[in-house]
PDB file of N, CA and C in Angstrom:
ATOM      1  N   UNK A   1      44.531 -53.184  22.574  1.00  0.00           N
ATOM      2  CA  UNK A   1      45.085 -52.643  21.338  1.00  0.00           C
ATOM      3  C   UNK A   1      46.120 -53.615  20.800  1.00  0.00           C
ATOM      4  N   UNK A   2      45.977 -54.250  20.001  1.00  0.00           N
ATOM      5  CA  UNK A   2      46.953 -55.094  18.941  1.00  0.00           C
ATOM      6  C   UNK A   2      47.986 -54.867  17.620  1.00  0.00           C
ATOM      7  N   UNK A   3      49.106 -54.702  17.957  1.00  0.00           N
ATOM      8  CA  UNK A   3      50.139 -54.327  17.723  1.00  0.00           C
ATOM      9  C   UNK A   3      50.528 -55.698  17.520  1.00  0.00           C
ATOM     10  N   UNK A   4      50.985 -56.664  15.839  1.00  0.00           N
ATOM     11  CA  UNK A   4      51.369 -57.545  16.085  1.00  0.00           C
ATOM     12  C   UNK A   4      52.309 -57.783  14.453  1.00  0.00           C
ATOM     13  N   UNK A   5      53.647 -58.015  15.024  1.00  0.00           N
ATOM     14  CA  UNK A   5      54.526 -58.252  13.917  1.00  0.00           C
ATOM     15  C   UNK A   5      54.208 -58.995  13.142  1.00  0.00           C
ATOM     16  N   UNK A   6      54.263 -59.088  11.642  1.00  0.00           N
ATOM     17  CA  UNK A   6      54.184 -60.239  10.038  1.00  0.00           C
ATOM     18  C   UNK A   6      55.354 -60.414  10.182  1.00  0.00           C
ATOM     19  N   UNK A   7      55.589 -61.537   9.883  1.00  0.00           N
ATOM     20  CA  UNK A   7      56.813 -62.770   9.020  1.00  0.00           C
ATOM     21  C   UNK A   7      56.920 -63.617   8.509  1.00  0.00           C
ATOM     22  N   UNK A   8      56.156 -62.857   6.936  1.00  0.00           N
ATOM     23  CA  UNK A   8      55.879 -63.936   5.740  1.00  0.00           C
ATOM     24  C   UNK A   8      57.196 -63.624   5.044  1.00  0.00           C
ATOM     25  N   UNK A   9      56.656 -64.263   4.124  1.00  0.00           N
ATOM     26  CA  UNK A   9      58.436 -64.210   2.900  1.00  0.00           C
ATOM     27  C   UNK A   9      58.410 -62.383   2.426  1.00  0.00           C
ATOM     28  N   UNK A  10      57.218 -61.911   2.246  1.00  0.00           N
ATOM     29  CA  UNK A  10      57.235 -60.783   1.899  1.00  0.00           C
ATOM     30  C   UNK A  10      57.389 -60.045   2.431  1.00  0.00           C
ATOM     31  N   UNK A  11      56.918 -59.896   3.625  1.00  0.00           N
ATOM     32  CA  UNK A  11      57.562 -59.246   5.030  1.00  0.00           C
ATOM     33  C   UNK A  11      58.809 -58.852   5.127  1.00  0.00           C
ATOM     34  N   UNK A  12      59.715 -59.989   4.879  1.00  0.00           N
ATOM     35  CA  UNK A  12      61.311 -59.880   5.196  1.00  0.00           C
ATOM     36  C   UNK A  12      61.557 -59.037   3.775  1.00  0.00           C
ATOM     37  N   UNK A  13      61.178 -59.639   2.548  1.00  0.00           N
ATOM     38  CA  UNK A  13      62.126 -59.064   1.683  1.00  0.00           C
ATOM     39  C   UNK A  13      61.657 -57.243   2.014  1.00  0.00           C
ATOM     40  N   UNK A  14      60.355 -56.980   2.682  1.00  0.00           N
ATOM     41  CA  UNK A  14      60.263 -55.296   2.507  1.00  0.00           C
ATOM     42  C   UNK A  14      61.311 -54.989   3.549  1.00  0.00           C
ATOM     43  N   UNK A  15      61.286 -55.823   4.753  1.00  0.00           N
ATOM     44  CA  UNK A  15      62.159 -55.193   5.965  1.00  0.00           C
ATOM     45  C   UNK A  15      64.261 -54.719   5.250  1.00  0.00           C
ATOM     46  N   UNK A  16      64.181 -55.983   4.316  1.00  0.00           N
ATOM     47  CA  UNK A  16      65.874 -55.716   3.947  1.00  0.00           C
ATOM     48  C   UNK A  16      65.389 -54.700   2.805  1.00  0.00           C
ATOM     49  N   UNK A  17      64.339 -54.509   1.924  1.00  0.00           N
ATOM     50  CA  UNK A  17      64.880 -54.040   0.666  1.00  0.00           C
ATOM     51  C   UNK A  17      64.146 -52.299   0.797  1.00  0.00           C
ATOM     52  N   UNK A  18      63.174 -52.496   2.102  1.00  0.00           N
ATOM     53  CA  UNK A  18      62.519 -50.713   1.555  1.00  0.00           C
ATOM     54  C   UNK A  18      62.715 -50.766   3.355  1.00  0.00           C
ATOM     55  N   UNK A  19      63.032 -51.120   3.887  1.00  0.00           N
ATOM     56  CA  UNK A  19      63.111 -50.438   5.786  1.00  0.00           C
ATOM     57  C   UNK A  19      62.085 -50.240   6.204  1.00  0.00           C
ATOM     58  N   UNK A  20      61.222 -51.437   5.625  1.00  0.00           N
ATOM     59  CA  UNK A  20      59.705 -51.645   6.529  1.00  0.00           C
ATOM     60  C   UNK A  20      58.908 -52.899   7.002  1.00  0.00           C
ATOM     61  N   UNK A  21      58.376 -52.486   7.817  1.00  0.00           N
ATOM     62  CA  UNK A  21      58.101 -53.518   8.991  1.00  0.00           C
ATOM     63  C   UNK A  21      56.496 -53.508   8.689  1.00  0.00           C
ATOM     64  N   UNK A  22      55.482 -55.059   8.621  1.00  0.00           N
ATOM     65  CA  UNK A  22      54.676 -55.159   8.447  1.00  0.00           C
ATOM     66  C   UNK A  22      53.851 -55.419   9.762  1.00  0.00           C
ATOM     67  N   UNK A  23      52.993 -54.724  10.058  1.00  0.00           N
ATOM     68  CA  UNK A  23      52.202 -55.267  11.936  1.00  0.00           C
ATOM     69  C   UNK A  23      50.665 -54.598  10.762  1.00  0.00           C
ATOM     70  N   UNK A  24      49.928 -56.164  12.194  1.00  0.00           N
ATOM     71  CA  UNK A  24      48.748 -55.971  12.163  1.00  0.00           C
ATOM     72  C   UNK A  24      48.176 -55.955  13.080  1.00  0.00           C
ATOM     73  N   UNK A  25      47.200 -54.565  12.909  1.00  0.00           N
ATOM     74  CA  UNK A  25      46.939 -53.852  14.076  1.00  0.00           C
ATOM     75  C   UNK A  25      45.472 -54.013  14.404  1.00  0.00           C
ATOM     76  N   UNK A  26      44.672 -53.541  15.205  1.00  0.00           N
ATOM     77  CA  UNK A  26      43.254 -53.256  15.176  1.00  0.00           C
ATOM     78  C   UNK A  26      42.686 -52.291  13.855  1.00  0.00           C
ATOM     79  N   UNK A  27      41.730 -52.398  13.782  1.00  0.00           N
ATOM     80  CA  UNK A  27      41.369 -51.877  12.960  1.00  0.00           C
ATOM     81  C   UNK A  27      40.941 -50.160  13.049  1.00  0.00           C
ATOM     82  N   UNK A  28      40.415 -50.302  13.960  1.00  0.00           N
ATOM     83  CA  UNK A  28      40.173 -48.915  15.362  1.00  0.00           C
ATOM     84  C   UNK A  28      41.227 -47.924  15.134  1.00  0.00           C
ATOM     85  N   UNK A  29      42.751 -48.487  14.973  1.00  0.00           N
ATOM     86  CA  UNK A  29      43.608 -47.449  14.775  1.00  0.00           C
ATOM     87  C   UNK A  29      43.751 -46.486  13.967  1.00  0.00           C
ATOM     88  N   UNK A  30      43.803 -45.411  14.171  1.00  0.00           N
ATOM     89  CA  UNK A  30      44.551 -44.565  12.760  1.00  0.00           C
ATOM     90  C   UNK A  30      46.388 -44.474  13.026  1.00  0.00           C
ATOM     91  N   UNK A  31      46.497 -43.543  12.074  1.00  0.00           N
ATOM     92  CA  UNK A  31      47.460 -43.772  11.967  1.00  0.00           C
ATOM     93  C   UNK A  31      48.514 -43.238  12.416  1.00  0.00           C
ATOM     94  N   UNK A  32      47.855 -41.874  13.061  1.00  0.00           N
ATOM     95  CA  UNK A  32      48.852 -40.947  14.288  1.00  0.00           C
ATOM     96  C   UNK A  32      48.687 -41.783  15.151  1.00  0.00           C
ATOM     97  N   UNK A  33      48.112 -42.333  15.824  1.00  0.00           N
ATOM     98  CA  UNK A  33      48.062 -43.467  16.719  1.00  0.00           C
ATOM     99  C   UNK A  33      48.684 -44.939  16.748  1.00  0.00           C
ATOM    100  N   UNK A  34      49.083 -44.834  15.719  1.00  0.00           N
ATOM    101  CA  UNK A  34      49.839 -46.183  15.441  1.00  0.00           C
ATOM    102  C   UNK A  34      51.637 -45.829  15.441  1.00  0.00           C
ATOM    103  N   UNK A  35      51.795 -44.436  14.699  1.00  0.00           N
ATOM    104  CA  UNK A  35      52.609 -44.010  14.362  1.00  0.00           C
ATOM    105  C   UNK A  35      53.791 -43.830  16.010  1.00  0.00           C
ATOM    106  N   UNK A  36      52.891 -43.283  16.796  1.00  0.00           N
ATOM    107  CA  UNK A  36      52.973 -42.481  18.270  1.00  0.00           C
ATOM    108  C   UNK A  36      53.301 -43.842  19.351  1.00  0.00           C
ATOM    109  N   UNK A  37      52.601 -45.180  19.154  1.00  0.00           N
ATOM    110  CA  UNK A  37      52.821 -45.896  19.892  1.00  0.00           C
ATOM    111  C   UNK A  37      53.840 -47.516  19.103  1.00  0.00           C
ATOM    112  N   UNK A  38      54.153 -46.728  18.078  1.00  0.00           N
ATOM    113  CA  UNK A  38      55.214 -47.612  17.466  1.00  0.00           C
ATOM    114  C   UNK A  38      56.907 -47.138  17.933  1.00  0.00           C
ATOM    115  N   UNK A  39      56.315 -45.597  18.032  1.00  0.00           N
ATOM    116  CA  UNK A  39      57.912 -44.961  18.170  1.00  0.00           C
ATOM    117  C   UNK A  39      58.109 -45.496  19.955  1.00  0.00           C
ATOM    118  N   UNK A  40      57.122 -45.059  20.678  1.00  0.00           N
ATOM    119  CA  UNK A  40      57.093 -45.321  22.062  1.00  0.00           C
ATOM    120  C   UNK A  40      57.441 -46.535  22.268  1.00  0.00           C
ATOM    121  N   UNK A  41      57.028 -47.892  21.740  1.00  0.00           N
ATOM    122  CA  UNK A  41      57.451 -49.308  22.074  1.00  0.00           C
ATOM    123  C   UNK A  41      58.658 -49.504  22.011  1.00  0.00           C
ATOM    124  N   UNK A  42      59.447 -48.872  20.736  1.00  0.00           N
ATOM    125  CA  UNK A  42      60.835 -49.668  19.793  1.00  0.00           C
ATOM    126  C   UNK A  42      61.633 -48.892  19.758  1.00  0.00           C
ATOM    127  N   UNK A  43      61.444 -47.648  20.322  1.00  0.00           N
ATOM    128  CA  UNK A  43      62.319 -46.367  20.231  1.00  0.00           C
ATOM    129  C   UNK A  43      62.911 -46.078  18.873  1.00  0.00           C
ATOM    130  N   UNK A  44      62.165 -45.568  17.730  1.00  0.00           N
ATOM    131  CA  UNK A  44      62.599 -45.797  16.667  1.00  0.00           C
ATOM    132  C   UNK A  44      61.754 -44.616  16.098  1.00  0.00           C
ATOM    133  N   UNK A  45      61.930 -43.943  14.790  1.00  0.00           N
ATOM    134  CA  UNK A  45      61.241 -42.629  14.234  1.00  0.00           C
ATOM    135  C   UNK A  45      60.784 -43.471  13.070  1.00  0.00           C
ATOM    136  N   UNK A  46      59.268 -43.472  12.921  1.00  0.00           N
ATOM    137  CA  UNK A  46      58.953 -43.682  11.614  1.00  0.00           C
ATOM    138  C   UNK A  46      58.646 -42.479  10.562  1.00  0.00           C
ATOM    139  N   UNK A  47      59.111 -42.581   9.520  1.00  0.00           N
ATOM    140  CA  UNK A  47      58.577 -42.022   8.137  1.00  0.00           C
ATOM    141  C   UNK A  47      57.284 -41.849   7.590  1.00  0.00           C
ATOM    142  N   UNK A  48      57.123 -43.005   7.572  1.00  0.00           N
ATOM    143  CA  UNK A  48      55.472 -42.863   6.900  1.00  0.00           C
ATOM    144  C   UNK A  48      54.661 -44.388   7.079  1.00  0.00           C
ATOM    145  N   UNK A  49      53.383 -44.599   6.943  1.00  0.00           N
ATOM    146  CA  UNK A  49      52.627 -45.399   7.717  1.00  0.00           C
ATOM    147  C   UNK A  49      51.891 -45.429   6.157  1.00  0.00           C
ATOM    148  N   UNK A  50      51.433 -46.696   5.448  1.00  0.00           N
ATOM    149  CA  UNK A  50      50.692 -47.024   4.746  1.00  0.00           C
ATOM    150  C   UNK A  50      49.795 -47.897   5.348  1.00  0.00           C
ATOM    151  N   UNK A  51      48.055 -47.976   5.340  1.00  0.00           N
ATOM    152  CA  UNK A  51      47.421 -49.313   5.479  1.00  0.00           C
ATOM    153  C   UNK A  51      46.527 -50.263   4.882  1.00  0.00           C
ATOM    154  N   UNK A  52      46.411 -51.328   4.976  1.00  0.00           N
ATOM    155  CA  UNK A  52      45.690 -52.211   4.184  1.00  0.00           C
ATOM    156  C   UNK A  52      44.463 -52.683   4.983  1.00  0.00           C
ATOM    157  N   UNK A  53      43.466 -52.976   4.571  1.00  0.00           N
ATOM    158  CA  UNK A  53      42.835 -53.979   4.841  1.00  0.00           C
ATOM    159  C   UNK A  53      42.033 -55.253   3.945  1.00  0.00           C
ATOM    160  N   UNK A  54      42.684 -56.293   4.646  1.00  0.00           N
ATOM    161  CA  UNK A  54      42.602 -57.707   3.830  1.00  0.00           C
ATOM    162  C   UNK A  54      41.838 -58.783   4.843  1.00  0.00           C
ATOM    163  N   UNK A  55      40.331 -59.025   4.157  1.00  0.00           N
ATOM    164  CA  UNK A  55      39.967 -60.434   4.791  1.00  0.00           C
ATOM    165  C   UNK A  55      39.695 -59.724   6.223  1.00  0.00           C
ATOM    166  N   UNK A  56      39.227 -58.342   6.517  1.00  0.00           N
ATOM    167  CA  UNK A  56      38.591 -58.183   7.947  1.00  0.00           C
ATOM    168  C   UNK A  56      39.491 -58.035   8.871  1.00  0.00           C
ATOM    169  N   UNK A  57      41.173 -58.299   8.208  1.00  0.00           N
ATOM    170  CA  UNK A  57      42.264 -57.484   9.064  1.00  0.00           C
ATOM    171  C   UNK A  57      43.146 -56.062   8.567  1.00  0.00           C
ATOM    172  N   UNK A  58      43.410 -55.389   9.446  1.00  0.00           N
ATOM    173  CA  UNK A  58      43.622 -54.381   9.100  1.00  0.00           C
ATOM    174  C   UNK A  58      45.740 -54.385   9.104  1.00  0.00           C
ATOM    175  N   UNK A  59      46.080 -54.187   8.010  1.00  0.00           N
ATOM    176  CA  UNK A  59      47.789 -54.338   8.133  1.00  0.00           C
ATOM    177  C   UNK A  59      48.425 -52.949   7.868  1.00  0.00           C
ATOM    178  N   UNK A  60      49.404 -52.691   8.705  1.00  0.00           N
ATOM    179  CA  UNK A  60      50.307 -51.234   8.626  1.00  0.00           C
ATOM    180  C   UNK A  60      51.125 -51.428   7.923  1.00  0.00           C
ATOM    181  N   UNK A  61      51.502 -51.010   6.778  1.00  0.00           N
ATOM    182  CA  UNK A  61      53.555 -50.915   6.668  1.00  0.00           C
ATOM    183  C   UNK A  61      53.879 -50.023   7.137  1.00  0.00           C
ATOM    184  N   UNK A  62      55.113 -50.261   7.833  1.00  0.00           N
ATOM    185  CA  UNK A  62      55.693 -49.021   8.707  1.00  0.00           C
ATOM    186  C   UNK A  62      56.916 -48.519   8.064  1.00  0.00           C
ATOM    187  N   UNK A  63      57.216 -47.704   7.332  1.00  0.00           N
ATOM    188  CA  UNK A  63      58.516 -47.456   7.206  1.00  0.00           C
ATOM    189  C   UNK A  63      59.189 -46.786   8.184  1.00  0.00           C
ATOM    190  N   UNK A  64      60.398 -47.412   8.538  1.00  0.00           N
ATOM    191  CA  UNK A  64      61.190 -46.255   9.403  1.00  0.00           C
ATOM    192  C   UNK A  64      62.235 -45.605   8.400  1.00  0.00           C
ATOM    193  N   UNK A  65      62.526 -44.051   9.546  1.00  0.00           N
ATOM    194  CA  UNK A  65      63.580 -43.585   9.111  1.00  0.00           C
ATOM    195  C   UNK A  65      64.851 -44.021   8.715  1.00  0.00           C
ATOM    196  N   UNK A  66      65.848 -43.115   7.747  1.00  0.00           N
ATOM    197  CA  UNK A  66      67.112 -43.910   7.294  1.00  0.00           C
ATOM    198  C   UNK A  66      67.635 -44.177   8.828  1.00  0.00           C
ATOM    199  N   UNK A  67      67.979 -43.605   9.874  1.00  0.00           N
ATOM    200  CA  UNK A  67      68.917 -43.687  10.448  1.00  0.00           C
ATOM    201  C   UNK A  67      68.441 -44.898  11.688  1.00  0.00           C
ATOM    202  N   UNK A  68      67.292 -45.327  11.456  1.00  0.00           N
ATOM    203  CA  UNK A  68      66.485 -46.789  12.134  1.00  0.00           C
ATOM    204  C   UNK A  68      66.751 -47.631  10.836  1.00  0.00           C
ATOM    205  N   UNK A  69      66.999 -48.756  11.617  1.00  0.00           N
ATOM    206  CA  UNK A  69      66.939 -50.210  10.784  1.00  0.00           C
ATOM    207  C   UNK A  69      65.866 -50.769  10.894  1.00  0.00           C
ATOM    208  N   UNK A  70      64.867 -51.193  10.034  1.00  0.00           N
ATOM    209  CA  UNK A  70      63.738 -52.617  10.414  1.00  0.00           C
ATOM    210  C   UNK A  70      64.734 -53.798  10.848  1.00  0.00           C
ATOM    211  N   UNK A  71      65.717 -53.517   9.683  1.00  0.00           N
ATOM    212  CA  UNK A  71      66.479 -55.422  10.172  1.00  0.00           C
ATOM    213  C   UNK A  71      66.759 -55.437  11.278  1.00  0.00           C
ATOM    214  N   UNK A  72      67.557 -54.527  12.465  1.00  0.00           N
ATOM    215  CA  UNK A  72      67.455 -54.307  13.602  1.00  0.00           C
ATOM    216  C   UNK A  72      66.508 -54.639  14.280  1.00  0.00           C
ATOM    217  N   UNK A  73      65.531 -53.765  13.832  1.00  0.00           N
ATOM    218  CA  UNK A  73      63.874 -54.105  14.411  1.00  0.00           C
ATOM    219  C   UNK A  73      63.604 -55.548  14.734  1.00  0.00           C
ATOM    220  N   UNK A  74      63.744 -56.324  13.221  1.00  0.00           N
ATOM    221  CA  UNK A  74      62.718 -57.194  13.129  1.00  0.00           C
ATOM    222  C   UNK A  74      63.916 -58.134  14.087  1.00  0.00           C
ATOM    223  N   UNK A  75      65.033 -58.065  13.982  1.00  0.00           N
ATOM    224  CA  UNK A  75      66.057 -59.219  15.154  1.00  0.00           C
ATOM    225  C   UNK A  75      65.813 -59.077  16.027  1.00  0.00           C
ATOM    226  N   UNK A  76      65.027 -58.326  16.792  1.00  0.00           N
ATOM    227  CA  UNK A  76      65.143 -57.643  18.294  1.00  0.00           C
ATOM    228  C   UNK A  76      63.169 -58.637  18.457  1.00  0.00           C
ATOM    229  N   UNK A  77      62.727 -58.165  17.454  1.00  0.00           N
ATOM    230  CA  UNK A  77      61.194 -58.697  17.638  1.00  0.00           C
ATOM    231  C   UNK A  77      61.120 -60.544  17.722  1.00  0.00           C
ATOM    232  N   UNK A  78      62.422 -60.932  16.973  1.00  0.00           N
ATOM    233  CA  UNK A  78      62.385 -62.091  16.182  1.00  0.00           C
ATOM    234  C   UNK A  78      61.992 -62.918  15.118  1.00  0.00           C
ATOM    235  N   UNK A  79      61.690 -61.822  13.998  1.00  0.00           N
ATOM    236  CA  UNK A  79      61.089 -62.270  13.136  1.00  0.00           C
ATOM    237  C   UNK A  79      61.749 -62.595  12.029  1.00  0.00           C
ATOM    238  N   UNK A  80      63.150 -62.586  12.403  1.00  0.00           N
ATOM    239  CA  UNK A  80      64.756 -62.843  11.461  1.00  0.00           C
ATOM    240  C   UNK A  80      65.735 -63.479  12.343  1.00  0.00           C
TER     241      UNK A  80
END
């Protein structure tokens, strides 16, 4: 199962400006399932889960809750 952080330019500006974190996942996933093993990894409550698929990959935005940081997140992942 592939769980894997983005850190393009657009990436960062969503992580500072909307408190979301971009991973690309399997495609296989839904999204209670993504949701369930995002909180379990990072200890963190997400909000809501949007997904894309681009070019045969499948991408999550994750928003977390107010009282979770992505910027937190993404320093801890290293993607800032």
């Amino acid at each position: 199962m592939k769980i894997q952080a983005i850190s393009t330019e657009k990436a960062v500006k969503m992580i500072e400006a909307e408190n979301t974190i971009l991973f690309l996942i399997d495609r296989k996933m839904d999204k209670n399932g993504l949701k369930k093993k995002i909180e379990e990894l990072f200890n963190v409550k997400v909000e809501k889960i949007r997904t894309h698929i681009r070019k045969g990959e499948k991408i999550a935005f994750v928003k977390l809750k107010k009282e979770n940081s992505a910027l937190d997140l993404a320093t801890k992942l290293g993607l800032i």
